[in-house]
Protein backbone atom coordinates (compact mmCIF):
# COMPACT_ATOMS: atom_id res chain seq x y z
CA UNK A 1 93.65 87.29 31.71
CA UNK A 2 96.47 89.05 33.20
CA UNK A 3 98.56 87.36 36.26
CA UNK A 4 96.82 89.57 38.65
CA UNK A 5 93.05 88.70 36.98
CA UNK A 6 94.04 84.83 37.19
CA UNK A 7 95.50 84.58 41.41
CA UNK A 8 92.52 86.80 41.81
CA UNK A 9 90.32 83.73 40.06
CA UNK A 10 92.05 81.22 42.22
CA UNK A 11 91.10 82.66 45.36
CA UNK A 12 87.58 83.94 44.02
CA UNK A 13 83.96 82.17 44.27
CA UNK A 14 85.30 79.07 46.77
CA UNK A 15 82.78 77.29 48.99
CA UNK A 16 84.66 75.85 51.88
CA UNK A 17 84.85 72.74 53.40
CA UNK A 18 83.01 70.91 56.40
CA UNK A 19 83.03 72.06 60.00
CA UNK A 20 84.19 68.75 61.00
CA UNK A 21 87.32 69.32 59.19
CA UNK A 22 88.15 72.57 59.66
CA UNK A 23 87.83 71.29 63.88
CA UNK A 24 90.02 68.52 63.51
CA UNK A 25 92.42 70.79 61.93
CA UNK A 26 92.24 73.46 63.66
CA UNK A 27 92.83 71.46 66.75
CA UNK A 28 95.88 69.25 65.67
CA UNK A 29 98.96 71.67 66.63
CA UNK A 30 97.78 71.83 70.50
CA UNK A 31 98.73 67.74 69.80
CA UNK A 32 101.76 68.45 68.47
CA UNK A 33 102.98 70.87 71.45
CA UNK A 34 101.96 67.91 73.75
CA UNK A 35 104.34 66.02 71.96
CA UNK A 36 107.10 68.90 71.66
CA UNK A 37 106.87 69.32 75.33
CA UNK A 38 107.69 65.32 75.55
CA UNK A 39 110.12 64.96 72.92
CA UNK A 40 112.11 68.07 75.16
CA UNK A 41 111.65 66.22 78.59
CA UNK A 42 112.86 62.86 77.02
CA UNK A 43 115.73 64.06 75.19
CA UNK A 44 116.90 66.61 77.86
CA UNK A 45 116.55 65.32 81.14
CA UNK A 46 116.59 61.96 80.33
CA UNK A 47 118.77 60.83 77.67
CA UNK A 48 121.31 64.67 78.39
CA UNK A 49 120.65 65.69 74.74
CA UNK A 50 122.86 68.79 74.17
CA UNK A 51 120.75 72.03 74.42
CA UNK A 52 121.77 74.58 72.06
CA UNK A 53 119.36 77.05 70.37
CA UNK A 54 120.23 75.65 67.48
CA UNK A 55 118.84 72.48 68.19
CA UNK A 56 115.96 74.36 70.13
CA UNK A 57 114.96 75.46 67.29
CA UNK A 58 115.06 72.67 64.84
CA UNK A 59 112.86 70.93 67.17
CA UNK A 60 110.29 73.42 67.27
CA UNK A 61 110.53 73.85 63.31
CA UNK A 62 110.12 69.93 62.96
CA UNK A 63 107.57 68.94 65.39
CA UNK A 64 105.48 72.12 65.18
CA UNK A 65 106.02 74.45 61.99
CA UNK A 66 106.40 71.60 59.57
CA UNK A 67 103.72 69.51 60.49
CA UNK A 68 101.38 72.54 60.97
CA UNK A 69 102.53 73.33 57.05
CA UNK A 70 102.16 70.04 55.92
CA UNK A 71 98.14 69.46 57.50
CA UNK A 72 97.18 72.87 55.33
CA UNK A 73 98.87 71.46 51.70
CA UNK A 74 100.10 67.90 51.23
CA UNK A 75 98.69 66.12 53.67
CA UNK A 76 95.64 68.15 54.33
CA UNK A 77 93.56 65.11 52.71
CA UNK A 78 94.99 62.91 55.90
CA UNK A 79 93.89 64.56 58.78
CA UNK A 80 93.15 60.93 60.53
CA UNK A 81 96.86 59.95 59.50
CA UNK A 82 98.61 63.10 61.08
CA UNK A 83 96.12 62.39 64.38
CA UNK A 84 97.21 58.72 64.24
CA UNK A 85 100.91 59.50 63.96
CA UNK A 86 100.84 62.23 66.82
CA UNK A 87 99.31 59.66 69.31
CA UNK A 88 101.82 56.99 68.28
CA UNK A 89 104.94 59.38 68.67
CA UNK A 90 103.25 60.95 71.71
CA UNK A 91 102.45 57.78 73.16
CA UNK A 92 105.81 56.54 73.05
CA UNK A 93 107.41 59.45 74.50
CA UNK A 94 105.16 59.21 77.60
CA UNK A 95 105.49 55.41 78.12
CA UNK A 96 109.50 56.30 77.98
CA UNK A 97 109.12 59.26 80.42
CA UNK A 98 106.92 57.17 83.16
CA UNK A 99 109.50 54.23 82.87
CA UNK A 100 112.14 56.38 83.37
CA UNK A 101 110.58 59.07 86.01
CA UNK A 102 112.47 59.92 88.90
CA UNK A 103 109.29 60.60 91.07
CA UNK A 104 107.86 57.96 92.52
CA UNK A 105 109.66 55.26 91.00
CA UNK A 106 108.36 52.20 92.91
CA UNK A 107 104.79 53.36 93.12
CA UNK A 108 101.70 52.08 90.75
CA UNK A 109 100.06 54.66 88.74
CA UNK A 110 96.98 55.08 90.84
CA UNK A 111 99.39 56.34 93.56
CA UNK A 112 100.60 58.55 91.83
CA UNK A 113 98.22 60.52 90.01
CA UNK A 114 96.25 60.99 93.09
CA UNK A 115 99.80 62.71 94.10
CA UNK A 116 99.30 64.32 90.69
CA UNK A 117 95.72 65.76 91.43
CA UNK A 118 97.33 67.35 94.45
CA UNK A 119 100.36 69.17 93.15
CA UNK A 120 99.75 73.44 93.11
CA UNK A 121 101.36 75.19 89.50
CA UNK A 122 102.71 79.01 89.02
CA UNK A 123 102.75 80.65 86.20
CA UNK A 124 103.11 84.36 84.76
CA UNK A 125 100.13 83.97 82.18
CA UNK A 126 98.14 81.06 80.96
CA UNK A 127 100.13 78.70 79.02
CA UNK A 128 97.30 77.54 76.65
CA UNK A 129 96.09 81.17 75.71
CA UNK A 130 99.61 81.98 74.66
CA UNK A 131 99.59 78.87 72.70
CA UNK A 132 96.08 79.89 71.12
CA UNK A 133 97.69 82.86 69.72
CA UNK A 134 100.75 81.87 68.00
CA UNK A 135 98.82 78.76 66.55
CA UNK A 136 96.32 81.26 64.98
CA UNK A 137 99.36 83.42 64.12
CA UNK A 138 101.41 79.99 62.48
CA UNK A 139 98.40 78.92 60.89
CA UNK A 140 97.58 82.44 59.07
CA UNK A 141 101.42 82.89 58.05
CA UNK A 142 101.16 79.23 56.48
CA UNK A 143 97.96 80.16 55.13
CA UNK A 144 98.43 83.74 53.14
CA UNK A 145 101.74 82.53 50.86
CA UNK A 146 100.27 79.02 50.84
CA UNK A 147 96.76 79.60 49.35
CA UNK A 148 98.35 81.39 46.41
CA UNK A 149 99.90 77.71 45.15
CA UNK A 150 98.09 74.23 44.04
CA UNK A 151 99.07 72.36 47.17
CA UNK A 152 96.83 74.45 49.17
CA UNK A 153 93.38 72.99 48.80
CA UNK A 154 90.75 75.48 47.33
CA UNK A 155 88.17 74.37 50.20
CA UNK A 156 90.29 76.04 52.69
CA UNK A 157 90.60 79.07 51.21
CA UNK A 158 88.47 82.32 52.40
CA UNK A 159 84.80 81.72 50.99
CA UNK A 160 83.03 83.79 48.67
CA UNK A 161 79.66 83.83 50.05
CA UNK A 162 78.90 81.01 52.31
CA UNK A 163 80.04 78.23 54.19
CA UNK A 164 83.79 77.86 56.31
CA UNK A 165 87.17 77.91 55.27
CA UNK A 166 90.68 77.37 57.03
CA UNK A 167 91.40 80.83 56.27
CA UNK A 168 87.41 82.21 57.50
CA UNK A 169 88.66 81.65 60.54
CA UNK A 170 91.51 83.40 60.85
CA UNK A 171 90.71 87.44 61.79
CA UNK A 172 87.76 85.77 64.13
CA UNK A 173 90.24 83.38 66.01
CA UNK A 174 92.72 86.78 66.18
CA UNK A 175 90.15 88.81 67.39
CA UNK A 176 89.13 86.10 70.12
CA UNK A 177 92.85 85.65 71.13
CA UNK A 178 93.29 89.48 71.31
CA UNK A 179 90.24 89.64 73.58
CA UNK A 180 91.14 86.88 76.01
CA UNK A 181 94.27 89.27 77.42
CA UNK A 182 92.86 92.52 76.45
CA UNK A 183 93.78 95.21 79.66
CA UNK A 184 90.03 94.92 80.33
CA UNK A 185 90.70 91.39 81.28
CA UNK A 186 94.12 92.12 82.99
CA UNK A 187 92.66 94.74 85.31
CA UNK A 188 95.25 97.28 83.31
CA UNK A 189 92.99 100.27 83.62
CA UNK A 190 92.01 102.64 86.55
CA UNK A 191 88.35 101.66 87.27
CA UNK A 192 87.77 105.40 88.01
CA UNK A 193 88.69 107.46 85.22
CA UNK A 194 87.11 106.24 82.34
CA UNK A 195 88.18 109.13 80.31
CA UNK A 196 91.46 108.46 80.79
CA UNK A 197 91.11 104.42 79.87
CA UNK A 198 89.03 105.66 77.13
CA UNK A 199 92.06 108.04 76.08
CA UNK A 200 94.46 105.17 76.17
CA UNK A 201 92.16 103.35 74.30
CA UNK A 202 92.75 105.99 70.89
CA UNK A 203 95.97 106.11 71.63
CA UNK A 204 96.85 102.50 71.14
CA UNK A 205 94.98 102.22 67.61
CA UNK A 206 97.72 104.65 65.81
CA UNK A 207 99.84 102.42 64.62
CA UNK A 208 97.38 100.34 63.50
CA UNK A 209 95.91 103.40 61.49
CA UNK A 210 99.35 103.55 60.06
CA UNK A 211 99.81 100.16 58.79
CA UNK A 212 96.22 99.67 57.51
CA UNK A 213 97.12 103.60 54.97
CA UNK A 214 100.36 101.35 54.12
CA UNK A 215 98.54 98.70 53.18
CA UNK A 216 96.46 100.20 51.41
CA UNK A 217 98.82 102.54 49.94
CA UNK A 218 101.00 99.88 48.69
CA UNK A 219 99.13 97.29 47.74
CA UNK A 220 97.12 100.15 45.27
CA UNK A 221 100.58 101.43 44.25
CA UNK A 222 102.27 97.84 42.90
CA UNK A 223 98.63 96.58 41.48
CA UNK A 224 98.69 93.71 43.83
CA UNK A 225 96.28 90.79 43.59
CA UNK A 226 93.10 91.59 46.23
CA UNK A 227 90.10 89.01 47.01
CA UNK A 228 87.02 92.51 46.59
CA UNK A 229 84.68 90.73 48.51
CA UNK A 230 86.50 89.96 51.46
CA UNK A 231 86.86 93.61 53.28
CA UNK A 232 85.95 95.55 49.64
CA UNK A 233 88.07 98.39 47.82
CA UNK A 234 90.40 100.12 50.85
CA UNK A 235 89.11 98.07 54.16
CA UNK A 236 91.75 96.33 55.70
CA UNK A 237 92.08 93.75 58.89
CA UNK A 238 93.92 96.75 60.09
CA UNK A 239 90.89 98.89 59.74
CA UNK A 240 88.68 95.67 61.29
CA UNK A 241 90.78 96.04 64.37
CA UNK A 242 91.18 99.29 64.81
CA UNK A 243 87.11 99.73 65.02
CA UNK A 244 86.53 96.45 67.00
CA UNK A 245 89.24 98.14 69.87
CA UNK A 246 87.40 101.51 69.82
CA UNK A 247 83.44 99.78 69.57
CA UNK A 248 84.46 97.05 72.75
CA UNK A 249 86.51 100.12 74.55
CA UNK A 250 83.27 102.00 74.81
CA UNK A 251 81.03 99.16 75.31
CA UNK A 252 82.98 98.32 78.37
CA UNK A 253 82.62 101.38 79.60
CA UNK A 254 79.02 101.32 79.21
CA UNK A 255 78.71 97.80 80.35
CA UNK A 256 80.25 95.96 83.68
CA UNK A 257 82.85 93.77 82.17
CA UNK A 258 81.17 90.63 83.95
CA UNK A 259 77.83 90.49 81.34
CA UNK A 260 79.74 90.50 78.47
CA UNK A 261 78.74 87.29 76.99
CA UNK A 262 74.88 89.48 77.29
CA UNK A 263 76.36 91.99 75.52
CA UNK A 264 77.63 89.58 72.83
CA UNK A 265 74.84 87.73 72.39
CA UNK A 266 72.73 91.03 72.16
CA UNK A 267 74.69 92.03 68.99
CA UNK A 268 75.25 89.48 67.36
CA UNK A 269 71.31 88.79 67.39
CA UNK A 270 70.16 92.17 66.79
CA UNK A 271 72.41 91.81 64.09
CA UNK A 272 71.00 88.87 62.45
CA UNK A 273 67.35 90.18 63.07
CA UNK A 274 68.87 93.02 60.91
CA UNK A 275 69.91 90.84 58.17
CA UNK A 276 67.17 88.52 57.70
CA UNK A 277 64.12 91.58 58.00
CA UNK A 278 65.52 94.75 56.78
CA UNK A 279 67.59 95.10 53.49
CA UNK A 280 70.64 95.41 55.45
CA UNK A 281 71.75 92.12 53.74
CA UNK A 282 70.65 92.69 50.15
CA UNK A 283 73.11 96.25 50.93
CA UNK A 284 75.72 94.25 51.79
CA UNK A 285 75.84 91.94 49.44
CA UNK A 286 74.50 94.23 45.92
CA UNK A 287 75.19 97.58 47.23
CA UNK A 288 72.75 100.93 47.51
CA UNK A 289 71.58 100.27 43.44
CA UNK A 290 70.93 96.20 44.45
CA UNK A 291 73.76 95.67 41.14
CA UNK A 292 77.23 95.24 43.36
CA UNK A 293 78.00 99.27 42.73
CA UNK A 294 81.22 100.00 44.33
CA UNK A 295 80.83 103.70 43.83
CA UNK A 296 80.96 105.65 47.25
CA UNK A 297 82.78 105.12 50.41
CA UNK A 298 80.35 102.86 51.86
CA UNK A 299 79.58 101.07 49.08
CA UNK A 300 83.38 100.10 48.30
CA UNK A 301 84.07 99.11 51.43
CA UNK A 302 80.64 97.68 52.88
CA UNK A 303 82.20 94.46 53.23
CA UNK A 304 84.14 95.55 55.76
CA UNK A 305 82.39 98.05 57.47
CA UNK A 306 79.13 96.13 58.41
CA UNK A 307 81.09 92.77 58.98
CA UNK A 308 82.96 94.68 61.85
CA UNK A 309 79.42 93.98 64.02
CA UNK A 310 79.79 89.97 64.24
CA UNK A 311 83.91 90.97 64.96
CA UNK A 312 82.35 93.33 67.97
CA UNK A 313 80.52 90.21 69.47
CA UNK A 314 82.94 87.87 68.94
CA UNK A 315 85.20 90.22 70.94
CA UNK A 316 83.16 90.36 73.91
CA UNK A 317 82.68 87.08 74.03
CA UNK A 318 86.43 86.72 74.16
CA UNK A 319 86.90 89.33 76.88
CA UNK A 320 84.06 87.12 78.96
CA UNK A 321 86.49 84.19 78.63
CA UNK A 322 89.65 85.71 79.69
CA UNK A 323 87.56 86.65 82.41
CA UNK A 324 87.22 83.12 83.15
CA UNK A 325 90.31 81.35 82.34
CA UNK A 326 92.52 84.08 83.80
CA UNK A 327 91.10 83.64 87.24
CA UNK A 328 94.04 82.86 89.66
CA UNK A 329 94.05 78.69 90.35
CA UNK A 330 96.92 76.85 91.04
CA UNK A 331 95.05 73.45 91.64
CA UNK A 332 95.34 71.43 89.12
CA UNK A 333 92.18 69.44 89.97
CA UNK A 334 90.83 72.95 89.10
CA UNK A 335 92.06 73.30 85.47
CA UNK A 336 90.40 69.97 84.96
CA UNK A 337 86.97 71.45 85.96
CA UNK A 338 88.04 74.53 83.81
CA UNK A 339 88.65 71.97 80.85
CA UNK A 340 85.17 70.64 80.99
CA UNK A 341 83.38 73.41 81.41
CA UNK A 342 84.77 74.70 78.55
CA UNK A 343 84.92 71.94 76.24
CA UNK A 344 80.89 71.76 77.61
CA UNK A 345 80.48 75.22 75.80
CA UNK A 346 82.21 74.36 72.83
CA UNK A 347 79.82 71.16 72.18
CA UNK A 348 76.89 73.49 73.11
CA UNK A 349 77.74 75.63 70.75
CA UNK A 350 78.45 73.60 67.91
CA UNK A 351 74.75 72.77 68.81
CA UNK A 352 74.22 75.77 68.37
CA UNK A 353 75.30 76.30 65.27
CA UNK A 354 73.49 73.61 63.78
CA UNK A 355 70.34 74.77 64.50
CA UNK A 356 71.56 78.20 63.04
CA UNK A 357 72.63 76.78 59.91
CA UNK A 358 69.52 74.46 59.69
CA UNK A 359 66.76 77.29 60.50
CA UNK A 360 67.73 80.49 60.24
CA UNK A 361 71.43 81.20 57.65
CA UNK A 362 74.64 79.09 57.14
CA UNK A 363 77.84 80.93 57.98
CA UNK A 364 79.04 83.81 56.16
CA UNK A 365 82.75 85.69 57.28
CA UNK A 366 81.29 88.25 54.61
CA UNK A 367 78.78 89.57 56.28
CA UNK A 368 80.24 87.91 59.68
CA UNK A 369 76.71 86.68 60.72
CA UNK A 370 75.13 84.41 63.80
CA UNK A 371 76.35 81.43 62.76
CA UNK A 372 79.68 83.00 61.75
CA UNK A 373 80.37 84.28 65.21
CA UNK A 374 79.08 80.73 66.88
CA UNK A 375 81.62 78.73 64.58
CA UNK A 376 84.17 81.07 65.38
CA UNK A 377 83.70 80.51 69.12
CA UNK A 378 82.94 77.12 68.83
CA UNK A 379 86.19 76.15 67.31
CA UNK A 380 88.01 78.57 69.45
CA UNK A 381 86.72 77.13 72.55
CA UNK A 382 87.35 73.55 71.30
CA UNK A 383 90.89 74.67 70.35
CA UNK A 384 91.48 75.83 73.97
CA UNK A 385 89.91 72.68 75.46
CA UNK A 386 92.76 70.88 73.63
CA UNK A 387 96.09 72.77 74.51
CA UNK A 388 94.42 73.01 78.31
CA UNK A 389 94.07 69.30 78.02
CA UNK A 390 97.91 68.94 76.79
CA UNK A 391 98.97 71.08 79.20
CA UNK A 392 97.35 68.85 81.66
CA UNK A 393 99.34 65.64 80.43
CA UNK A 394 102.53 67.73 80.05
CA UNK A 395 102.71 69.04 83.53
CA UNK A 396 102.40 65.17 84.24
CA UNK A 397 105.22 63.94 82.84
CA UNK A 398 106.95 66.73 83.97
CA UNK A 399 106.49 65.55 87.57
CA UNK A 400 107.36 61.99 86.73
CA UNK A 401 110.98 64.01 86.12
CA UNK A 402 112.21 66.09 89.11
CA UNK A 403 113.78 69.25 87.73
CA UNK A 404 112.07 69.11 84.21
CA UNK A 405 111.93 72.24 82.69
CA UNK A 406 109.23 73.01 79.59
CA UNK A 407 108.80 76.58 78.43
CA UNK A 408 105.78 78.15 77.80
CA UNK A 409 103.93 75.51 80.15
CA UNK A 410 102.75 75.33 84.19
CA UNK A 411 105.63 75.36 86.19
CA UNK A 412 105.50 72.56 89.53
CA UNK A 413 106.02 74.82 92.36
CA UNK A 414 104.77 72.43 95.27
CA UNK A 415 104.58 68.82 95.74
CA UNK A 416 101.92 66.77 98.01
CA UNK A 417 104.81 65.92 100.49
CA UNK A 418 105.87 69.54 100.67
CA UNK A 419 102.49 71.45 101.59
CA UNK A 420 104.09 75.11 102.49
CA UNK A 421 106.75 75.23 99.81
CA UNK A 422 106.69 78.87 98.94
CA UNK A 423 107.32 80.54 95.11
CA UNK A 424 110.46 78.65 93.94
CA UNK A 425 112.89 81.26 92.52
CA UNK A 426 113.13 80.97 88.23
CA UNK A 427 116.20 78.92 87.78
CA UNK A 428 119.00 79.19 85.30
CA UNK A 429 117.49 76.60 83.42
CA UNK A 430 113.65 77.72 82.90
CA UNK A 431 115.28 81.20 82.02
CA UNK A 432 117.29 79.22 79.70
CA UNK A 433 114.39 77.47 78.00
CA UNK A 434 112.03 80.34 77.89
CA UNK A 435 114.81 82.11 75.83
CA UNK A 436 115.29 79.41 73.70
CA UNK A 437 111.17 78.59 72.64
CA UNK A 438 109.99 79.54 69.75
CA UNK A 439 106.36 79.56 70.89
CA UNK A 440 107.50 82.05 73.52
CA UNK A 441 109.68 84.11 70.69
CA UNK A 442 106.21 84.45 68.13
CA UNK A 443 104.11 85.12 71.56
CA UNK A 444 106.19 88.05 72.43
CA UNK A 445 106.56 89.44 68.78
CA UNK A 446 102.94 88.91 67.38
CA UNK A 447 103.13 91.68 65.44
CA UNK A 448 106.57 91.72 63.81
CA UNK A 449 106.21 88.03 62.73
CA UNK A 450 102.54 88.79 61.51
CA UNK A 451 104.20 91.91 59.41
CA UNK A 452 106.90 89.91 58.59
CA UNK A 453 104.65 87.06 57.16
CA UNK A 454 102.54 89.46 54.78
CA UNK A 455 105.83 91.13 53.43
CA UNK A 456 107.85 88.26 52.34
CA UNK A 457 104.39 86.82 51.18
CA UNK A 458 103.79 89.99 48.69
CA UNK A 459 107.48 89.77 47.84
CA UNK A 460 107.49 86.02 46.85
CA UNK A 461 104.37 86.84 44.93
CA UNK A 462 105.89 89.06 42.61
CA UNK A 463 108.72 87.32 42.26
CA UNK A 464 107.32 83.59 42.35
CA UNK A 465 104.82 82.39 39.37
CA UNK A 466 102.62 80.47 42.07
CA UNK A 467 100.38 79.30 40.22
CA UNK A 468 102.52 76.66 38.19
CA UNK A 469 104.47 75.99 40.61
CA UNK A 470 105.05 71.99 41.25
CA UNK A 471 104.27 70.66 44.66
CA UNK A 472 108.06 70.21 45.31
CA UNK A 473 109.35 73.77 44.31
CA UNK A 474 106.02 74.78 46.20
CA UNK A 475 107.09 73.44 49.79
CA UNK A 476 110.48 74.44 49.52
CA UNK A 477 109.73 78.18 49.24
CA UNK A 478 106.95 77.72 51.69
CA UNK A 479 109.34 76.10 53.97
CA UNK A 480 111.83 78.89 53.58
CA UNK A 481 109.65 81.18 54.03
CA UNK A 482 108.88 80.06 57.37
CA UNK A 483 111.90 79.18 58.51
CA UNK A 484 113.32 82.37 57.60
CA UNK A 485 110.38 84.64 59.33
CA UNK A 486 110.54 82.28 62.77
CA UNK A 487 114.49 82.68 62.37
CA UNK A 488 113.97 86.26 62.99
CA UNK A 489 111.79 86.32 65.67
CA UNK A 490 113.52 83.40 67.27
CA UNK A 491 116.77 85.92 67.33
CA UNK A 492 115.02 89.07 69.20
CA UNK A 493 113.87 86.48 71.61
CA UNK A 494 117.29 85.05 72.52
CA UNK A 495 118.18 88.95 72.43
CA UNK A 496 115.78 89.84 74.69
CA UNK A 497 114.05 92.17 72.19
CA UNK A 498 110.38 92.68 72.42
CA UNK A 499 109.37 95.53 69.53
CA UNK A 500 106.23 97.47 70.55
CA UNK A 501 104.61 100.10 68.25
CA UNK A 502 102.91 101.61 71.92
């Protein structure tokens, strides 16, 4: 076998791992930001740390990158252990914080979180759906170089067939976290002319139609390594994305943004009625001849094409959530009730999916299915439930500490003993420490770091003999590798560079 033939092999005919897992996972970095957040209040306001972006950024490589790396290879086996010594470090830092707060010093806890419950926040966007995106965007950087060594277990690798993988979840979650601050959600369209939305629409897919012909262009030219059965021959995520924006543009055009969970649901199970009593799924699978021919267009690329349906649902159910968690609150009693509501759906939904798997087809990103699209919601709804629920605890602390300052988290604009406080002007210092965040640098440059990620990835490829590599030569380029691509967008963020393609 050639060294294409055999990291094609290693990805190839993989099974996946439990659902349970994956969750647990999936869900650990919203732990570590709590604990980020803490570690920053602790050492900065309390002990007068110096804050440089050097040591900004070590902090954010260390508690978040790292251990983010190290749950997807090494210690991917220890899920319980990384959980364990998050709520031990975390713990800690918040026992430090309330024996040093400045608020309420001489007052018993009760007292003060019923002060707590009463406090109004401000913020420019939702802290936790900001979060949901770079996670998803850390996670897949990690995940693309890492799955082409040993230390990245074969059960979270993209599955052949059936069954859920780290990396399965991946274009879903995007696709979700793309939906959730789509301009349909933001209002960023005149209600009116829905031509002229409809216009923008096409016009914002071009660079994506660029980059998914360079893709395709390049990756053909240099003979890279390709996984067929994951989009097929030419389809790209580029390609995914760019129909998924055109589809949901028109569909919300159709539709009144409000009953898109309706229209989600309708898909997605119109879909599956498709699959399980036409030969839509034999096509998929074996092709028009039933024998896996990848001759023709569709064919080559069917993959890709049909999966783009369950991709279409799982974006309007992510628009339909926006809708929700965007709404303007500033009570924090009210994010509370937002928290359970949502972590309500999530359970309902893993339900859900249970029954799905049980009775009707176990989950397939191939052919992006029911159960596909509930897992991917599921978990994506569970993930949010947990950086909500750390924001929660964070903006606690923080008002243990007058003047604490956390980027990328609810800002304290009004305390219970000051009722008509109006907008507080941003300080020096939250200007300061949004510049100097690297969950605020990766927010802003989604694209650039994602780019940036599946460049150095191909490059280290063809330089790098992955496969027999040894687990310590195998972190050290992985850890290069993403120090070197937050580096960069770390740097346009303290420059004040955001780089738009539209």
């Amino acid at each position: 076998m050639s060294q294409k033939q055999m990291k094609e092999a290693f990805v190839s005919n993989l099974n996946g791992t439990s659902v349970l897992e994956l969750t647990l996972g999936l869900s650990f970095p919203a732990f570590c930001i709590l604990c980020r957040g803490l570690l920053i209040i602790f050492l900065h306001h309390l002990c007068s740390f110096s804050h440089t972006w050097r040591t900004q950024f070590l902090i954010d490589l260390v508690v978040l990158i790292f251990p983010m790396m190290f749950t997807l290879t090494i210690m991917a086996s220890f899920i319980s252990f990384n959980y364990l010594i998050v709520l031990i470090c975390g713990t800690g830092l918040f026992y430090q914080i309330y024996q040093r707060r400045t608020c309420c010093a001489r007052v018993p806890f009760q007292k003060i979180f019923e002060k707590f419950l009463k406090i109004s926040l401000e913020s420019e966007y939702t802290p936790a759906i900001s979060c949901y995106r770079v996670v998803n965007s850390v996670f897949t950087a990690i995940a693309i170089l890492a799955v082409d060594f040993p230390i990245f277990p074969r059960r979270f690798a993209k599955t052949e067939l059936y069954g859920t993988g780290a990396m399965d979840f991946g274009v879903g979650g995007f696709v979700f976290g793309s939906a959730m601050i789509c301009p349909e959600v933001r209002r960023k369209y005149v209600e009116g002319s829905r031509l002229n939305y409809l216009r923008k629409s096409l016009y914002s897919v071009w660079p994506l139609v660029f980059l998914g012909i360079g893709r395709l262009v390049i990756t053909k030219s240099i003979g890279y390594q390709e996984h067929l059965t994951e989009y097929g021959v030419h389809w790209n995520f580029f390609f995914t994305v760019i129909v998924v924006k055109l589809i949901t543009s028109l569909l919300l055009i159709i539709f009144p943004i409000n009953i898109s969970w309706i229209v989600a649901v309708s898909i997605t199970v119109l879909y599956q009625v498709f699959l399980e009593f036409t030969p839509l799924k034999k096509l998929i699978l074996y092709g028009t001849d039933g024998r896996g021919t990848r001759v023709g267009l569709f064919n080559a690329n069917r993959e890709g094409i049909m999966s783009t349906l369950g991709y279409v649902a799982i974006h309007m159910a992510g628009v339909q959530t926006g809708l929700y968690v965007l709404k303007n609150r500033t009570c924090i009693k009210e994010w509370i009730k937002v928290t359970c509501c949502l972590l309500l759906s999530g359970i309902s939904l893993f339900i859900s999916l249970y029954i799905v798997q049980v009775n009707v087809e176990a989950v397939s990103r191939r052919m992006a299915n029911l159960a596909f699209c509930i897992w991917i919601l599921a978990s994506s709804l569970i993930l949010l439930v947990c950086l909500l629920l750390s924001d929660i605890i964070l903006s606690f602390a923080k008002f243990l500490v007058k003047g604490a300052v956390v980027s990328c988290s609810w800002k304290i604009i009004q305390s219970p003993t000051s009722k008509k406080q109006s907008k507080s002007p941003v300080s020096e210092a939250e200007k300061n420490e949004v510049s100097l965040c690297l969950i605020t640098a990766v927010n802003r440059n989604q694209l650039i770091f994602f780019l940036l990620s599946n460049v150095t990835t191909g490059l280290i490829n063809l330089m790098v003999d992955t496969l027999h590599s040894s687990t310590l030569s195998a972190l050290f380029v992985l850890s290069f590798y993403m120090f070197m691509n937050c580096l960069v967008v770390y740097v346009l963020n303290l420059k004040g560079k955001i780089i738009k393609f539209w």
